[in-house]
Protein backbone atom coordinates (compact mmCIF):
# COMPACT_ATOMS: atom_id res chain seq x y z
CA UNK A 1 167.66 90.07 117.72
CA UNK A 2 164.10 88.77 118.02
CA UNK A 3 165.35 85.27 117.57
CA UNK A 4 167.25 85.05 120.72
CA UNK A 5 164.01 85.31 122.54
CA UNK A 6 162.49 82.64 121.33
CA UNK A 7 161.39 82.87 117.62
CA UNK A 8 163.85 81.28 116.11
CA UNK A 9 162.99 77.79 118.18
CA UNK A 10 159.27 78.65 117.44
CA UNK A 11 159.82 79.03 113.76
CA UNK A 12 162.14 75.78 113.96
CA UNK A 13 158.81 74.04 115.71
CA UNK A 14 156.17 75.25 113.01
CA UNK A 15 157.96 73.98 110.26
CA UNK A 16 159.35 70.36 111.79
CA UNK A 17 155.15 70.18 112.61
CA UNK A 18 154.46 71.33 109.37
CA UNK A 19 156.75 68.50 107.80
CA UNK A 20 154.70 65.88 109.77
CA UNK A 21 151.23 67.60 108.93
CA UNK A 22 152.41 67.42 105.00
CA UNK A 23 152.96 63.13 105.42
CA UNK A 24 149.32 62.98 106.96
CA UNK A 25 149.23 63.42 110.37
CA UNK A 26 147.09 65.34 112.58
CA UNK A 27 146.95 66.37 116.27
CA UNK A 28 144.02 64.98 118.41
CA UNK A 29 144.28 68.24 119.81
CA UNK A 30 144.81 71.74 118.22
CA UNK A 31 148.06 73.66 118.76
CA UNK A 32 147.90 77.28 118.41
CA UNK A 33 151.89 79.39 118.13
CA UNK A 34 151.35 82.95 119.38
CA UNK A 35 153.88 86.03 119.34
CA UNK A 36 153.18 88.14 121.45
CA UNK A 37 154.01 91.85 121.68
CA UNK A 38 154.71 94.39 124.67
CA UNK A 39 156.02 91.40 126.86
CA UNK A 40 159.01 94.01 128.84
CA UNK A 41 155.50 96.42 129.31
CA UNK A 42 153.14 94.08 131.69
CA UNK A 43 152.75 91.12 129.17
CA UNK A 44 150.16 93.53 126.97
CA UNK A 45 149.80 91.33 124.15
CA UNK A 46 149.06 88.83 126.11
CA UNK A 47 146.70 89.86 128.38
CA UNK A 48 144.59 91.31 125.71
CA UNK A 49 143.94 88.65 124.07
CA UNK A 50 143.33 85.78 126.71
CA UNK A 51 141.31 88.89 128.24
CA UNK A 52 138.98 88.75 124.75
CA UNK A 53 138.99 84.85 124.12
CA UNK A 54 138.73 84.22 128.51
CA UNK A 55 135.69 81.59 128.05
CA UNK A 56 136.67 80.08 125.13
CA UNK A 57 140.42 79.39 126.85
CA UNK A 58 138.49 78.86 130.16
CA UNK A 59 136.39 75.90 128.34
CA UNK A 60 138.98 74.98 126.05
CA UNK A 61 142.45 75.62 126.66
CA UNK A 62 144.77 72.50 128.27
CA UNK A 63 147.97 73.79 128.51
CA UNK A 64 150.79 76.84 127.75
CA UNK A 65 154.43 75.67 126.27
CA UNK A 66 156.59 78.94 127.34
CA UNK A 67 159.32 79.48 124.69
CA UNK A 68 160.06 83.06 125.91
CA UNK A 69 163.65 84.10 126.13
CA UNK A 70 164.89 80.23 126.38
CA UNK A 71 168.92 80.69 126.05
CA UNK A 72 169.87 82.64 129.65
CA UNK A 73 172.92 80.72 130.17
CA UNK A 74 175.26 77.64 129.26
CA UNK A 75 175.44 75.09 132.34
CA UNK A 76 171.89 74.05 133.41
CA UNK A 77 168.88 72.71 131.18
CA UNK A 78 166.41 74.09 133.95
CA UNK A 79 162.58 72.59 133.40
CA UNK A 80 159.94 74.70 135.14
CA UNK A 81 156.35 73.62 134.98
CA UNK A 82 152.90 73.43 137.05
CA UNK A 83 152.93 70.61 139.39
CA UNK A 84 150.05 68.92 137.38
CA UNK A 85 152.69 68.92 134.02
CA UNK A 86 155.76 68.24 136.18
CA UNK A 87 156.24 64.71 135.54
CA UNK A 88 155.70 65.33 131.93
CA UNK A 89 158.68 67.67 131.70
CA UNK A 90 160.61 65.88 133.56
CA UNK A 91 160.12 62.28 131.25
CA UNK A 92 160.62 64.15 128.29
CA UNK A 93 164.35 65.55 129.44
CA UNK A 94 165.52 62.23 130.84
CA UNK A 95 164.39 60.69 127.04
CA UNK A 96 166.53 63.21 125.27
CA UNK A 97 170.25 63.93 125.69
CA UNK A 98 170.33 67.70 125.75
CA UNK A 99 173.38 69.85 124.84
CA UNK A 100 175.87 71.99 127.38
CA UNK A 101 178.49 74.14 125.83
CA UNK A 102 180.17 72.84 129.22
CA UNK A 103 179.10 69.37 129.78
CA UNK A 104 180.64 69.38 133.36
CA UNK A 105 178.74 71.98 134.35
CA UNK A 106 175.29 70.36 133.06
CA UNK A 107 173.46 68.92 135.70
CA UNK A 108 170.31 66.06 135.56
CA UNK A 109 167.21 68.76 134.77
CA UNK A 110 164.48 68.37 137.40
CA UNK A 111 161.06 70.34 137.11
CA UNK A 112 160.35 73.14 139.93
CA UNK A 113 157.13 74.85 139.74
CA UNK A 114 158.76 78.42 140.87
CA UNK A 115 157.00 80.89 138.72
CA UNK A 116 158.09 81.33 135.22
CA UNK A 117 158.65 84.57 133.43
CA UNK A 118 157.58 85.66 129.98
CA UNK A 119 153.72 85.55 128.88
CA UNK A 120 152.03 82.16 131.19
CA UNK A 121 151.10 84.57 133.70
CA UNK A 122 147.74 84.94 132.63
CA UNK A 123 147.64 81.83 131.50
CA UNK A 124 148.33 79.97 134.77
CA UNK A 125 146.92 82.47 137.57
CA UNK A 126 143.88 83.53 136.22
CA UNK A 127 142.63 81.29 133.93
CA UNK A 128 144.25 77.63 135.62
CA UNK A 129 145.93 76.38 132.55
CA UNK A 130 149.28 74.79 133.73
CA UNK A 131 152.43 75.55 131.71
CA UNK A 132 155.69 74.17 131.26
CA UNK A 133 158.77 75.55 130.08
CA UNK A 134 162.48 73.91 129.22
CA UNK A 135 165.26 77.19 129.66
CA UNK A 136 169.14 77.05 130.14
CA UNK A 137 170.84 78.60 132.79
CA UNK A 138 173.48 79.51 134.52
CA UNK A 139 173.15 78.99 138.05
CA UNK A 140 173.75 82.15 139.37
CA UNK A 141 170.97 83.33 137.24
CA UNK A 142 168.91 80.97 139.02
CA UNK A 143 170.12 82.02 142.55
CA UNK A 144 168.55 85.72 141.45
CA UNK A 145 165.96 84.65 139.73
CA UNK A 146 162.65 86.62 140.15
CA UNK A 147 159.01 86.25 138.95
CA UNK A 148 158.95 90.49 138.88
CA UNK A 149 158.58 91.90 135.17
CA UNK A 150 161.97 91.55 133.12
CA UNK A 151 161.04 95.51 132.72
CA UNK A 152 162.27 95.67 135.72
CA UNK A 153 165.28 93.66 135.82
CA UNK A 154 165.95 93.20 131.75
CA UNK A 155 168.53 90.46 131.06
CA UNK A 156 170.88 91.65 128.24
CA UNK A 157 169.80 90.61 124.86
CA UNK A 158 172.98 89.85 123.37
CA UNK A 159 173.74 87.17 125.90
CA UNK A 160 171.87 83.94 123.64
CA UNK A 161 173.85 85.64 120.77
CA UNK A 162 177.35 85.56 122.43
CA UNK A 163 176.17 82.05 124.21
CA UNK A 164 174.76 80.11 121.15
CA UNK A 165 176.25 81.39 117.70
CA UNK A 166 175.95 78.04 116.65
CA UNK A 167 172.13 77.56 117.26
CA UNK A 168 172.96 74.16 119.40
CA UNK A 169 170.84 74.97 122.60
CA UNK A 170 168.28 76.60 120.76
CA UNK A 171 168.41 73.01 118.97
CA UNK A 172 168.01 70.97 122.22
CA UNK A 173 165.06 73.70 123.51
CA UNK A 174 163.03 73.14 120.23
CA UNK A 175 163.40 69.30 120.12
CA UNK A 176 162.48 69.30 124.05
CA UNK A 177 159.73 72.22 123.57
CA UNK A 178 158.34 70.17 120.59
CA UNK A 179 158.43 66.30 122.20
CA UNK A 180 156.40 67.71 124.62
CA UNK A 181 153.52 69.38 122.57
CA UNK A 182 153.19 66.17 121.04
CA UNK A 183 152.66 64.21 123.52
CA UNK A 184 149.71 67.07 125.36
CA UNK A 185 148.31 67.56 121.61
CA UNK A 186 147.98 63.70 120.44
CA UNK A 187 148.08 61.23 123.98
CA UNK A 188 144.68 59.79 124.46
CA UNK A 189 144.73 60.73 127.86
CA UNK A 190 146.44 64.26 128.68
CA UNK A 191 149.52 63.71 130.13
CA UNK A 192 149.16 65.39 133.57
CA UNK A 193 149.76 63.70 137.13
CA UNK A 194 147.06 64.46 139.91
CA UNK A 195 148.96 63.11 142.43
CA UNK A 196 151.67 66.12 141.66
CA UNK A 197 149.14 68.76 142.73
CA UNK A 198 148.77 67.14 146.17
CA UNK A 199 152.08 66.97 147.04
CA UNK A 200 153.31 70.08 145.51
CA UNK A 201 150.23 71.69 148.15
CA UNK A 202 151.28 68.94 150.91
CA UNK A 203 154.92 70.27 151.04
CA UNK A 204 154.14 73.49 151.04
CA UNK A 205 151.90 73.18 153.97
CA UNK A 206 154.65 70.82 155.90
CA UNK A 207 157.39 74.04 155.02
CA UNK A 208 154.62 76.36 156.62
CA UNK A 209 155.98 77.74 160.01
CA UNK A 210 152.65 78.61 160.99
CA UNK A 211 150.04 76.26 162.68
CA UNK A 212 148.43 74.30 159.71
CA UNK A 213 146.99 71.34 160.79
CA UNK A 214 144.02 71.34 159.87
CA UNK A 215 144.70 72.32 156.68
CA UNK A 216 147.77 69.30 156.60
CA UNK A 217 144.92 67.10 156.93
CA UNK A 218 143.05 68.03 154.32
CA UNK A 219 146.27 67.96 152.23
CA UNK A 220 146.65 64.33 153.38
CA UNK A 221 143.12 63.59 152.20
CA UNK A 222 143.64 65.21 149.20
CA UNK A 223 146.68 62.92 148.20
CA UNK A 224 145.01 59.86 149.05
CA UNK A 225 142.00 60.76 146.30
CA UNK A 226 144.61 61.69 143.82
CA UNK A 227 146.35 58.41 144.31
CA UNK A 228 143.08 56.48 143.90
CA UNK A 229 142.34 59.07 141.02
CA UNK A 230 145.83 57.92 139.24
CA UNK A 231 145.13 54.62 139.15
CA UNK A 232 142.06 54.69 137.31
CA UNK A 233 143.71 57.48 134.79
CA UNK A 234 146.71 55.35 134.31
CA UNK A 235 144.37 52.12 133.07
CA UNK A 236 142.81 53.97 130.02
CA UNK A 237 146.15 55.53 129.34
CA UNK A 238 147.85 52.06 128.96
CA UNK A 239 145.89 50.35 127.92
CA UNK A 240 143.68 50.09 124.61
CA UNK A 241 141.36 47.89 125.63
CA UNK A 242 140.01 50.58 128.43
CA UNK A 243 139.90 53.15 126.19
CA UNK A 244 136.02 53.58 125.93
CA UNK A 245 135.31 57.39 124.26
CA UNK A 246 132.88 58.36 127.47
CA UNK A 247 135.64 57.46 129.85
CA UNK A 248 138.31 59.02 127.68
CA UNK A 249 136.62 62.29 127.42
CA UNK A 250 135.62 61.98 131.90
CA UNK A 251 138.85 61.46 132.22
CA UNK A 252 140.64 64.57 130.32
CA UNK A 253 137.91 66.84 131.36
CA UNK A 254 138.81 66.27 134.96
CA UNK A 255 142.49 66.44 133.81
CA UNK A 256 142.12 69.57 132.02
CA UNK A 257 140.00 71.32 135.42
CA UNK A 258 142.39 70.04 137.72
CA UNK A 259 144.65 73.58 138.42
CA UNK A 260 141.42 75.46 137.85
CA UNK A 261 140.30 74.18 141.46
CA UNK A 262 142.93 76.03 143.10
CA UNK A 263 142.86 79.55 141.57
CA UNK A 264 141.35 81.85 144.86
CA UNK A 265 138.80 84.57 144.11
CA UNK A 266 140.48 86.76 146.24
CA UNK A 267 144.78 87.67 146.31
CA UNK A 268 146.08 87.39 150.26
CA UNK A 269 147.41 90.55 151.18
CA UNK A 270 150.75 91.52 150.26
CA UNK A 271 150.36 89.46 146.94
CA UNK A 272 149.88 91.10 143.65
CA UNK A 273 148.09 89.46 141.28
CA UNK A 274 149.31 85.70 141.91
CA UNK A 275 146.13 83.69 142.22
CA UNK A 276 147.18 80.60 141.48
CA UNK A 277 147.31 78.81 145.11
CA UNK A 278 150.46 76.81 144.50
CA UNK A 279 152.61 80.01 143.58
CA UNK A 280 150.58 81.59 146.67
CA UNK A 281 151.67 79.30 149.05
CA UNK A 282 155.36 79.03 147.59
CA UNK A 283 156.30 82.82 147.73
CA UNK A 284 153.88 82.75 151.23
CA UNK A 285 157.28 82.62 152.87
């Protein structure tokens, strides 16, 4: 039943890539599909190897697509992603009509940057890469959801097989999976929003119940630089003509650091092994 976790859309992906590599084209960036194994055991597989390749992904890696365990309901496309890739998920579901088995139960898919289960945990919290994933879901899955180990709360395998005999949300999750791997792997200019980060840190602080104002200011500083900094990302981006190679690669090397800033050295007590400083602040509640 491996393909109700995920393979089957991943396998669906290679060869729809494959198709486009065969008629000439190439990626200006290169996409790498990984299975991993022990997942339901602590994410093993991996941890291990991020673990062994850490400076290579450190220097090189821009982003994780989750496809793990993508079918958990019927009603709800549900879009979760870092705040820097946010906008990105969200453009690609509003340019593709998705599939509900019960269309009045499908509501208009918004990202959230809640923490996302499966294998991005190492990915995003210690090594900074931000990661997006496109899920359906029921929404009382979602009022339950939790970012602790599915070892410890297992969702029944046999629910994408009862849910999606017919293959048609698995369908919707590859096309949406794949539109966005495209457009990280071959834009010009990665497709990540600055200004996303400092809100998604200037909300949290305004939720805060404790006495932040000092550090509401610096939020406030923070989201004017990323407004000036999206301004002069967006000119390259649209437009050809500003698309000199040393700005280009400025441009996506600040892109590509941006979540790396906010990993901490050190986890706040009473938080195991979260380090990214968005998720920190989120679950500080």
């Amino acid at each position: 039943e491996q393909w109700a976790h995920g393979t089957a859309a991943m396998t669906a992906l290679i060869q729809a890539l494959m198709r486009k590599v065969k008629k000439g084209w190439r990626p200006e960036r290169t996409i790498i599909f990984c299975s991993w194994g022990g997942t339901m055991f602590g994410k093993i597989g991996s941890y291990e190897w991020a673990e062994d390749l850490k400076k290579v992904l450190q220097r090189n890696a821009v982003a994780y697509v989750n496809l793990h365990d993508p079918i958990r309901g019927e009603g709800i496309l549900y879009s979760i992603a870092s705040p820097s890739v946010q906008q990105l998920a969200t453009e690609v579901t509003k340019n593709y009509k998705f599939t509900c088995l019960r269309p009045e139960k499908c509501m208009e898919s918004n990202a959230s940057s809640i923490q996302m289960q499966g294998d991005s945990d190492y990915f995003i919290n210690h090594l900074g890469v931000p990661a997006l994933q496109f899920s359906y879901q029921d929404s009382a899955m979602l009022e339950t959801a939790s970012f602790l180990s599915e070892a410890v709360f297992p969702v029944s395998s046999t629910i994408p097989t009862k849910l999606d005999s017919s293959f048609r949300l698995h369908e919707s999750i590859t096309k949406l999976t794949g539109e966005a791997i495209l457009q990280i792997a071959s834009k010009p200019v990665l497709p990540f929003n600055a200004l996303d980060i400092a809100l998604e840190v200037q909300k949290n602080l305004q939720d805060d119940p404790h006495n932040v104002g000092n550090l509401l200011k610096v939020a406030y500083a923070l989201r004017e630089s990323a407004e000036l900094f999206q301004s002069d990302e967006m000119r390259p981006a649209n437009d050809p003509k500003e698309r000199a190679p040393a700005r280009i690669r400025m441009l996506n090397d600040i892109l590509q650091s941006l979540e790396k800033n906010f990993l901490v050295s050190g986890v706040p007590p009473g938080f195991y092994r979260w380090k990214h400083i968005g998720t920190v602040m989120r679950w500080g509640d």
